[in-house]
C-alpha atoms as a PDB file:
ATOM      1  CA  UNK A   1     -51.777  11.187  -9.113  1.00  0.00           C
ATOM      2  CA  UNK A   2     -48.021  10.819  -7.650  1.00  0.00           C
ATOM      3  CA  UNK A   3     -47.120   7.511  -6.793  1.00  0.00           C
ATOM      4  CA  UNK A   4     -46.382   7.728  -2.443  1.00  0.00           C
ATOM      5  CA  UNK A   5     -43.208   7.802  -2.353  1.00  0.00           C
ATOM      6  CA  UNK A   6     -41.138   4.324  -1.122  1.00  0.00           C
ATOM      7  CA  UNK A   7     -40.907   3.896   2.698  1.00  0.00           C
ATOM      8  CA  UNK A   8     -36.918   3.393   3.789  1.00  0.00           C
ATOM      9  CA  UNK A   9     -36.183   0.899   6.124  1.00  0.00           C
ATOM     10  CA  UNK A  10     -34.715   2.663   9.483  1.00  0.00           C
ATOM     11  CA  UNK A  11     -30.625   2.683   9.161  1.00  0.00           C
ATOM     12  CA  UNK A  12     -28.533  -0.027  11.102  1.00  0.00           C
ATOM     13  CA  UNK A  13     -27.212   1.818  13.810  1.00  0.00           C
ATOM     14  CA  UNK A  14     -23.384   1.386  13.776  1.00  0.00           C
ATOM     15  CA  UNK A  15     -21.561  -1.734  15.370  1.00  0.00           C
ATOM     16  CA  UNK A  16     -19.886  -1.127  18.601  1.00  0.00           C
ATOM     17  CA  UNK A  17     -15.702  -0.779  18.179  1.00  0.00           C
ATOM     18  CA  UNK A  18     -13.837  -3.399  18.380  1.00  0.00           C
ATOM     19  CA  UNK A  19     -11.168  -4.110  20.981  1.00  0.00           C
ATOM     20  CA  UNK A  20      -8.866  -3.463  17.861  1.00  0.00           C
ATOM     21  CA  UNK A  21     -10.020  -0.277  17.306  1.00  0.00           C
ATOM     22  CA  UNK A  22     -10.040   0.849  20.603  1.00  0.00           C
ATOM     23  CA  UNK A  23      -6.472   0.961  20.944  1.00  0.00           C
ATOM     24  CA  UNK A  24      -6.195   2.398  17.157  1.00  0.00           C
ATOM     25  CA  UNK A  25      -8.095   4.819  19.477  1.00  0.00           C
ATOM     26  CA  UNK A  26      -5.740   4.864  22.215  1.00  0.00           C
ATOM     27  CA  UNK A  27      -2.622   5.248  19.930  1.00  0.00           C
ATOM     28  CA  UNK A  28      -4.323   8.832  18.272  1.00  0.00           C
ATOM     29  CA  UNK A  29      -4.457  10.098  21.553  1.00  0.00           C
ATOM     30  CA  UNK A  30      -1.102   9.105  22.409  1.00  0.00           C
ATOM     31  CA  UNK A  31       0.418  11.302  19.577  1.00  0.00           C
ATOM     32  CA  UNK A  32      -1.724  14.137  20.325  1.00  0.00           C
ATOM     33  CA  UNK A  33      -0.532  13.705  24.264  1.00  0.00           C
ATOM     34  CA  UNK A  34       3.016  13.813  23.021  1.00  0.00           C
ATOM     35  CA  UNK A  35       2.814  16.903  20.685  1.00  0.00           C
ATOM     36  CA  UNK A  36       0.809  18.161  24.056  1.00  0.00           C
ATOM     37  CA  UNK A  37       3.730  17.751  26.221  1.00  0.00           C
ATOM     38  CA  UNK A  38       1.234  15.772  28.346  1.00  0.00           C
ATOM     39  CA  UNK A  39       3.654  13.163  30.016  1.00  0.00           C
ATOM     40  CA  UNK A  40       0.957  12.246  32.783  1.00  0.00           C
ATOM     41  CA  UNK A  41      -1.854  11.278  30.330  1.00  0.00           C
ATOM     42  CA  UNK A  42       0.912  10.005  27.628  1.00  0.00           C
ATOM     43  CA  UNK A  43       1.635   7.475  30.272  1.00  0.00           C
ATOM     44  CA  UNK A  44      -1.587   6.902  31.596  1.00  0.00           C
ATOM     45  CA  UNK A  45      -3.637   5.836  27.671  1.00  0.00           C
ATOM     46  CA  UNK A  46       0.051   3.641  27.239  1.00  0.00           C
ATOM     47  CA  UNK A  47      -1.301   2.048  29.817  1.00  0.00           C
ATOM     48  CA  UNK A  48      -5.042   1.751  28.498  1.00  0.00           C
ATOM     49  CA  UNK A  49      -3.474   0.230  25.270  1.00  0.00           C
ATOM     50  CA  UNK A  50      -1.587  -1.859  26.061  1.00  0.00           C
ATOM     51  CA  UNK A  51      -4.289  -3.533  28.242  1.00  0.00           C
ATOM     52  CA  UNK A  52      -6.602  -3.869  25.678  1.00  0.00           C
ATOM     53  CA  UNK A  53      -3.990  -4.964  23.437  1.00  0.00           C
ATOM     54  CA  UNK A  54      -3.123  -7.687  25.183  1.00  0.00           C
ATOM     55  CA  UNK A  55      -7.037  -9.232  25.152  1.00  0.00           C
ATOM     56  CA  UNK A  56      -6.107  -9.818  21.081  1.00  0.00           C
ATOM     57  CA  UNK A  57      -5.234 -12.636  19.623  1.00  0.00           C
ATOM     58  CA  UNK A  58      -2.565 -10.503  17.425  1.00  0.00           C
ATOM     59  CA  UNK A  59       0.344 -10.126  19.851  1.00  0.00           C
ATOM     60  CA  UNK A  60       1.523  -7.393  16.548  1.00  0.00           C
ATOM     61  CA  UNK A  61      -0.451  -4.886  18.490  1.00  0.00           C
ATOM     62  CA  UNK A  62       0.995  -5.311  21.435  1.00  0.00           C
ATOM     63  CA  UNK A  63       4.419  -4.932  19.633  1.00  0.00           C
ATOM     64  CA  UNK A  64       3.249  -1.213  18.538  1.00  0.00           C
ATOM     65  CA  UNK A  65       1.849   0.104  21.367  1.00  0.00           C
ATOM     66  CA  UNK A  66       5.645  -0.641  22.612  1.00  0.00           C
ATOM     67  CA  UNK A  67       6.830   0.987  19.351  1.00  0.00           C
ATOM     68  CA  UNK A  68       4.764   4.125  20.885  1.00  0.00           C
ATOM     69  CA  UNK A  69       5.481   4.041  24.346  1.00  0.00           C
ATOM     70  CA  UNK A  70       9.372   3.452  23.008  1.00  0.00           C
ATOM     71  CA  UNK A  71       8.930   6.764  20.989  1.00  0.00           C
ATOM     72  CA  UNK A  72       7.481   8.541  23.778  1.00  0.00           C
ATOM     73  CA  UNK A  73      10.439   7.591  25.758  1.00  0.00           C
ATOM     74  CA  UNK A  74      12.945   8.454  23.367  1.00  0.00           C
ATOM     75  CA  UNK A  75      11.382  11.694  23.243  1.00  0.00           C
ATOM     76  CA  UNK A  76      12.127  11.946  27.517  1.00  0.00           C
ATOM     77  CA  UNK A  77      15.539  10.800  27.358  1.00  0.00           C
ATOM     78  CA  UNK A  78      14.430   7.589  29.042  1.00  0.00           C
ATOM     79  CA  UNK A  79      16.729   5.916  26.889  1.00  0.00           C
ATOM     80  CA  UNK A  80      17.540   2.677  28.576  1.00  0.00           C
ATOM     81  CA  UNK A  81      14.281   1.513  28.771  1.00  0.00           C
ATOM     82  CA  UNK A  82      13.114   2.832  25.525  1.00  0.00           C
ATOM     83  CA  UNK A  83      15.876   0.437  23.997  1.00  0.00           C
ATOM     84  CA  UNK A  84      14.226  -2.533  26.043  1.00  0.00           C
ATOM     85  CA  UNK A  85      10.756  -1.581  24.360  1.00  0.00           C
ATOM     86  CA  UNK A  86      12.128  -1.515  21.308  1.00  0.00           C
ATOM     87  CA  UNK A  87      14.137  -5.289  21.696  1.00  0.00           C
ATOM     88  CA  UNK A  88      11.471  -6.988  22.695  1.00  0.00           C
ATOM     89  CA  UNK A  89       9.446  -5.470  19.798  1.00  0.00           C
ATOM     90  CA  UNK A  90      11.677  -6.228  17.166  1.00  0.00           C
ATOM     91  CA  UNK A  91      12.320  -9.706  18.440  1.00  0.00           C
ATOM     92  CA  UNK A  92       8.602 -10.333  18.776  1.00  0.00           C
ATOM     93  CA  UNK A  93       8.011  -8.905  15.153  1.00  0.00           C
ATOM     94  CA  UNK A  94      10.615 -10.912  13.520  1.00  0.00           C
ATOM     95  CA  UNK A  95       9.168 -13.045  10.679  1.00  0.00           C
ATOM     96  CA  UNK A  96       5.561 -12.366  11.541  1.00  0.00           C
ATOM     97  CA  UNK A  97       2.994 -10.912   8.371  1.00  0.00           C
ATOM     98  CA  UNK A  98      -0.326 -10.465  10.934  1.00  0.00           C
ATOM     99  CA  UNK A  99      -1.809  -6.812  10.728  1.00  0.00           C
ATOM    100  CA  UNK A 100      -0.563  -4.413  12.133  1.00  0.00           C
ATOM    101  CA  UNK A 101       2.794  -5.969  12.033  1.00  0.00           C
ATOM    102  CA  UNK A 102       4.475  -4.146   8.891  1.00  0.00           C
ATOM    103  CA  UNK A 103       2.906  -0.717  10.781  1.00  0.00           C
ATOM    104  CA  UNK A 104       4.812  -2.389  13.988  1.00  0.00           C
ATOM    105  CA  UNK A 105       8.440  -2.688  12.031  1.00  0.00           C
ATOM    106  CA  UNK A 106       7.632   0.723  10.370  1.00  0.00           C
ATOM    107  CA  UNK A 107       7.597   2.463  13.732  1.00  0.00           C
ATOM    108  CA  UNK A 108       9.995   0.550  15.529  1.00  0.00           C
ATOM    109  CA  UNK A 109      12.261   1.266  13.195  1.00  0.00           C
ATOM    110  CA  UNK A 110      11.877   4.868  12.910  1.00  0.00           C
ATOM    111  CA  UNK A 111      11.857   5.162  16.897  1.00  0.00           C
ATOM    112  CA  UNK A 112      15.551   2.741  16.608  1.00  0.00           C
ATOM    113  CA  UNK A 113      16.500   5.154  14.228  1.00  0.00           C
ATOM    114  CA  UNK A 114      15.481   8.389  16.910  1.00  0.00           C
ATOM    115  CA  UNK A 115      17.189   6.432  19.179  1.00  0.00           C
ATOM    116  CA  UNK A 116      20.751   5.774  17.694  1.00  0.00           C
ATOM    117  CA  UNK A 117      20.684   9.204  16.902  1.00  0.00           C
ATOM    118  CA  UNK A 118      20.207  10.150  20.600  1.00  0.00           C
ATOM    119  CA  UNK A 119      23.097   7.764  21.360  1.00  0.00           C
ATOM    120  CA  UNK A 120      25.558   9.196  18.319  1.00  0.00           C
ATOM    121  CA  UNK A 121      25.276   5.481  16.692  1.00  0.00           C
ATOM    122  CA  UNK A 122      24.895   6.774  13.073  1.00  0.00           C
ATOM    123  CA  UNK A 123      25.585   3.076  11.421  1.00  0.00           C
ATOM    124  CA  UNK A 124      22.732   1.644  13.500  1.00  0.00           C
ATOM    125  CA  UNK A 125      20.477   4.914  12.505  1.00  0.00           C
ATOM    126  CA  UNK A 126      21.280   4.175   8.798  1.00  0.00           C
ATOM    127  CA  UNK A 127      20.097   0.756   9.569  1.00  0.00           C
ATOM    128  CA  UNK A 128      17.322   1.132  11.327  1.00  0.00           C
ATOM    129  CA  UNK A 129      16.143   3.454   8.844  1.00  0.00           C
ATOM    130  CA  UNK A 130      16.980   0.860   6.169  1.00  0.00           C
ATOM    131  CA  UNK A 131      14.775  -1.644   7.976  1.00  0.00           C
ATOM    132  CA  UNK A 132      11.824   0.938   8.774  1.00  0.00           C
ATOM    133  CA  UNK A 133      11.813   2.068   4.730  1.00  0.00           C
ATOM    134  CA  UNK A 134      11.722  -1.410   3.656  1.00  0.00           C
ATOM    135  CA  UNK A 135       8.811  -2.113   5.978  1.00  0.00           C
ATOM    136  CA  UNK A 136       6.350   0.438   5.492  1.00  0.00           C
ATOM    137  CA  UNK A 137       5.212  -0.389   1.877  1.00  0.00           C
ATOM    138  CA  UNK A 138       3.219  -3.264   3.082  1.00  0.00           C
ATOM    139  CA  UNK A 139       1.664  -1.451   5.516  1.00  0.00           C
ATOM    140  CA  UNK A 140       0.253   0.471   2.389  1.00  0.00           C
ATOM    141  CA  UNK A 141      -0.023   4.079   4.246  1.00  0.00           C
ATOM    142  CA  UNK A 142       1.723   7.088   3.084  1.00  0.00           C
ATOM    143  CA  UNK A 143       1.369   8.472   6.664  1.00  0.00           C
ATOM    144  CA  UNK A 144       3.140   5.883   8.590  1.00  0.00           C
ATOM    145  CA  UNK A 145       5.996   6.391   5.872  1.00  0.00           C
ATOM    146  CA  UNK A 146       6.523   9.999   6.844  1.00  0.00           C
ATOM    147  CA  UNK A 147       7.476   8.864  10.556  1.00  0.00           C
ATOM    148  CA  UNK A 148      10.710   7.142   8.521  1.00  0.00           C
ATOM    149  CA  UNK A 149      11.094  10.576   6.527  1.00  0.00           C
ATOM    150  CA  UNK A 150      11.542  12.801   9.472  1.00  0.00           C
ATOM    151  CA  UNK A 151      14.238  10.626  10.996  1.00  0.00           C
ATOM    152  CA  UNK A 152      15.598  10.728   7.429  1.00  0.00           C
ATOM    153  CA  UNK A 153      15.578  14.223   8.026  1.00  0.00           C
ATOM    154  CA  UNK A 154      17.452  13.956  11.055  1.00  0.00           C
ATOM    155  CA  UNK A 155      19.711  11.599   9.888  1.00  0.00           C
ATOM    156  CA  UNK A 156      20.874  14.068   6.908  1.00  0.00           C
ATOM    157  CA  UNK A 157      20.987  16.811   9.933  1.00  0.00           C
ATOM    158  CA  UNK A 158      23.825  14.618  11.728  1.00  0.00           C
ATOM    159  CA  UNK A 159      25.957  14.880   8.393  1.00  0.00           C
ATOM    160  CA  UNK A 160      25.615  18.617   8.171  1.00  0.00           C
ATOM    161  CA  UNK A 161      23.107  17.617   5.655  1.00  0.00           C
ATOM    162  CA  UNK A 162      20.763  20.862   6.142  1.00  0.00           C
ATOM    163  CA  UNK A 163      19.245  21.335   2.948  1.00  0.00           C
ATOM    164  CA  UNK A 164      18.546  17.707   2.038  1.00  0.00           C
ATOM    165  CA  UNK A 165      17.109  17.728   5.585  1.00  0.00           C
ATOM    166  CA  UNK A 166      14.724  20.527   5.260  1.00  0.00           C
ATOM    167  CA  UNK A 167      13.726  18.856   1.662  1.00  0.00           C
ATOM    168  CA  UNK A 168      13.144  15.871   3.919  1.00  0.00           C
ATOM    169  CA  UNK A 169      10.554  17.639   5.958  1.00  0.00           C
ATOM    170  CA  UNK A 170       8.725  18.773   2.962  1.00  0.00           C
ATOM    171  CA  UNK A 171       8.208  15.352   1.783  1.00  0.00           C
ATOM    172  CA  UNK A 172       7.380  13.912   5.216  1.00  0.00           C
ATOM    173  CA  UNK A 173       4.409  16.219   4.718  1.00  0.00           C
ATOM    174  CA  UNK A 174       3.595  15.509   1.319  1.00  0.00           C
ATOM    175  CA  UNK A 175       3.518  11.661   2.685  1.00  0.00           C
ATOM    176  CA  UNK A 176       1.409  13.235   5.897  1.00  0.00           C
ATOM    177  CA  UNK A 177      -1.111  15.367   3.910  1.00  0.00           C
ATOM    178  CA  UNK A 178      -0.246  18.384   6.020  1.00  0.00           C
ATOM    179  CA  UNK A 179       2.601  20.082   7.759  1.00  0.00           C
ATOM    180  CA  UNK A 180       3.273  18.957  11.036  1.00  0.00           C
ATOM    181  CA  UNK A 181       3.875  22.029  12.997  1.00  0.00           C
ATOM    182  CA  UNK A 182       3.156  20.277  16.778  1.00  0.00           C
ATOM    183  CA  UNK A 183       5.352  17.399  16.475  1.00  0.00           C
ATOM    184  CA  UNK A 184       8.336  18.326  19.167  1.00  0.00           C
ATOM    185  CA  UNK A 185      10.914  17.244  16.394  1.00  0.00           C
ATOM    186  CA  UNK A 186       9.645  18.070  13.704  1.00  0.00           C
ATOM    187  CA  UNK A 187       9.967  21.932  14.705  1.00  0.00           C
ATOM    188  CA  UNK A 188      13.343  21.144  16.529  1.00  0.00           C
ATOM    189  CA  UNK A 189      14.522  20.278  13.014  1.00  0.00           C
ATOM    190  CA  UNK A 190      12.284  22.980  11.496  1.00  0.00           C
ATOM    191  CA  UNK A 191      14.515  25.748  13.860  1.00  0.00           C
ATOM    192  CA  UNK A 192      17.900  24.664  13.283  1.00  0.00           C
ATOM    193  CA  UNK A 193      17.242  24.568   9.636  1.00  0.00           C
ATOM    194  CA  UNK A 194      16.380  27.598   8.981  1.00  0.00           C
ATOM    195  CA  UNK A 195      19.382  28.896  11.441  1.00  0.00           C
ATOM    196  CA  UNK A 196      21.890  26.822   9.341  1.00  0.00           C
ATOM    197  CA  UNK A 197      20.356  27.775   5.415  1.00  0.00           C
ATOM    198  CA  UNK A 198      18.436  31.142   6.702  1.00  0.00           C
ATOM    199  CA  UNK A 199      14.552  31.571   6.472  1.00  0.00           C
ATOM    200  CA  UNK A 200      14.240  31.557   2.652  1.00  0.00           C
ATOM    201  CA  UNK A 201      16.543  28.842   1.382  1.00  0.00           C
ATOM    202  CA  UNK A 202      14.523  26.327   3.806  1.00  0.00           C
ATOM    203  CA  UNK A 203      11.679  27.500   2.722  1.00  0.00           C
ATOM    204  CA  UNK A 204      12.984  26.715  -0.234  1.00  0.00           C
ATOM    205  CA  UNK A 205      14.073  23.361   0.066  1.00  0.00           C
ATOM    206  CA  UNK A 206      11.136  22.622   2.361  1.00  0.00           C
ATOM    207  CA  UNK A 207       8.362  23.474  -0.749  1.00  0.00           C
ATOM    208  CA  UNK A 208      10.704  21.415  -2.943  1.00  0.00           C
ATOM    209  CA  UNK A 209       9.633  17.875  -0.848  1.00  0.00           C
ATOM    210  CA  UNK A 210       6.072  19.436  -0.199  1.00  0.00           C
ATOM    211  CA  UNK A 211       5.576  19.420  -3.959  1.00  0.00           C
ATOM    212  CA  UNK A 212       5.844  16.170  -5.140  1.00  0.00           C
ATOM    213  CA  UNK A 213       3.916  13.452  -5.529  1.00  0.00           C
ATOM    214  CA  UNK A 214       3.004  10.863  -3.108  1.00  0.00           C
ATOM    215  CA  UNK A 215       5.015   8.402  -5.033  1.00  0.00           C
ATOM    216  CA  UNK A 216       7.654  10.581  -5.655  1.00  0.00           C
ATOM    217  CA  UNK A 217       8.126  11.380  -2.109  1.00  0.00           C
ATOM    218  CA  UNK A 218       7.735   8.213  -0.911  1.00  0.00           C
ATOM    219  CA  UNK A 219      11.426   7.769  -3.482  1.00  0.00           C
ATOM    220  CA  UNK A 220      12.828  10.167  -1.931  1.00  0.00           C
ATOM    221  CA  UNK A 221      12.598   9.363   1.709  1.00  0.00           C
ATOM    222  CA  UNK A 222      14.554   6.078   0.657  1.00  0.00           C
ATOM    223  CA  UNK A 223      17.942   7.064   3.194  1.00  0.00           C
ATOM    224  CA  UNK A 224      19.808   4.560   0.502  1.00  0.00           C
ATOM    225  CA  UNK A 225      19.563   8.764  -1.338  1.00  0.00           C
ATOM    226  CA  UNK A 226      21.547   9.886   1.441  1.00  0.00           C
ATOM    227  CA  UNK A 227      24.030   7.353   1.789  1.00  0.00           C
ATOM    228  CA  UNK A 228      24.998   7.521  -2.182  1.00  0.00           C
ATOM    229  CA  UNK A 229      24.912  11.143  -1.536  1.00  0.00           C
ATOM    230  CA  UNK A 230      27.457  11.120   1.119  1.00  0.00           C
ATOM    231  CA  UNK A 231      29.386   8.660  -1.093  1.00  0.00           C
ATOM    232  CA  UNK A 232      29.841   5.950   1.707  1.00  0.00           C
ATOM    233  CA  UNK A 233      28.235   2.928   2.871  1.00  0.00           C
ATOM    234  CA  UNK A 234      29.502   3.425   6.785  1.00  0.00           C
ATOM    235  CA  UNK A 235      28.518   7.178   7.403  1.00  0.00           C
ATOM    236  CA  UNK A 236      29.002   6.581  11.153  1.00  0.00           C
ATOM    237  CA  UNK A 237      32.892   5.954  10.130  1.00  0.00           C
ATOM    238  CA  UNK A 238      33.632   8.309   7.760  1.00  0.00           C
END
């Protein structure tokens, strides 16, 4: 005769979120608002987060929901106060090792580097790129590196830079796990590419990022490339 088979104990149901998670939560919908072109609810779940954000104890997250809303606003042409988002969240990250700090710097340096772009400051885009690639591998996530890789991309676009920009592009999506074909700048780039190299040498250059590696791409993103490629340290001044 078959032994009965064992009785399982009922599963745990699942914990309820955490005030953490809830603006992880917030911040996923806040990207998908902005590829959306939804200003109204972009502004309105900014809001949401950075409530909840400030219940924590780790003022870090309330340092990168102003990383988001400063890339949102960037993304307007609200510079002026985008630039006050992003001082007080690079002051306010300076020195600290907390989680999600190192996501915090990543971001905030990648929207600085949007930013000086906007405002023709190529020197402080190099930096800010500098300080956003040194960042993001202690935040140990590929994705948040490809934020620093598309405004790498656009970096190598202000030097005329097209192909080493769509190469760019490909890695940013190697680092992503999947092309990005919503992201507002991320086509923008995606057009004028293939106007300035023509449909099949971007697509090209383009599969030549996608290909590699994760580490690889992560190596290649580093703008240091790009300034020994243009063979200066100062490529706003030369």
């Amino acid at each position: 005769m078959a032994s009965p088979r064992p009785r399982l104990s009922p599963c745990p149901p699942f914990g309820s979120l955490s005030v953490g998670d809830e603006v992880f939560g917030d911040l996923r919908w806040i990207d998908l608002y902005l590829r959306r072109g939804d200003t109204d609810r972009v502004i309105a779940t900014i809001g949401s987060a950075r409530e909840r954000a400030r219940r924590m104890s780790a003022p870090e997250m309330l340092f990168l929901v102003d990383a988001w809303e400063a890339a949102s606003r960037v993304g307007r042409g609200d510079l002026d106060r985008a630039r006050d988002l992003l001082d007080d969240a690079e002051r306010g990250l300076r020195g600290g090792t907390l989680f999600p700090g190192d996501h915090a710097r990543t971001l905030a340096g990648g929207v600085r580097a949007a930013y000086c772009l906007e405002t023709g400051d190529l020197a402080g885009a190099e930096r800010a790129l500098g300080t956003a690639y040194a960042a993001a591998p202690a935040a140990r996530d590929l994705p948040i590196l490809s934020v620093v890789a598309v405004q790498a991309a656009a970096f190598a676009e202000a030097h005329g830079r097209h192909h080493r920009a769509a190469v760019l592009l490909g890695a940013a999506s190697r680092l992503r796990g999947a092309h990005d074909r919503t992201d507002r700048q991320v086509r923008d780039l995606t057009r004028r590419g293939r106007a300035a190299l023509g449909e099949d040498a971007f697509a090209a250059a383009y599969g030549t990022g996608w290909e590699l590696d994760g580490k690889t791409a992560a190596t290649e993103v580093d703008p240091g490339r790009l300034r020994r490629e243009l063979g200066t340290a100062r490529p706003g001044h030369g």
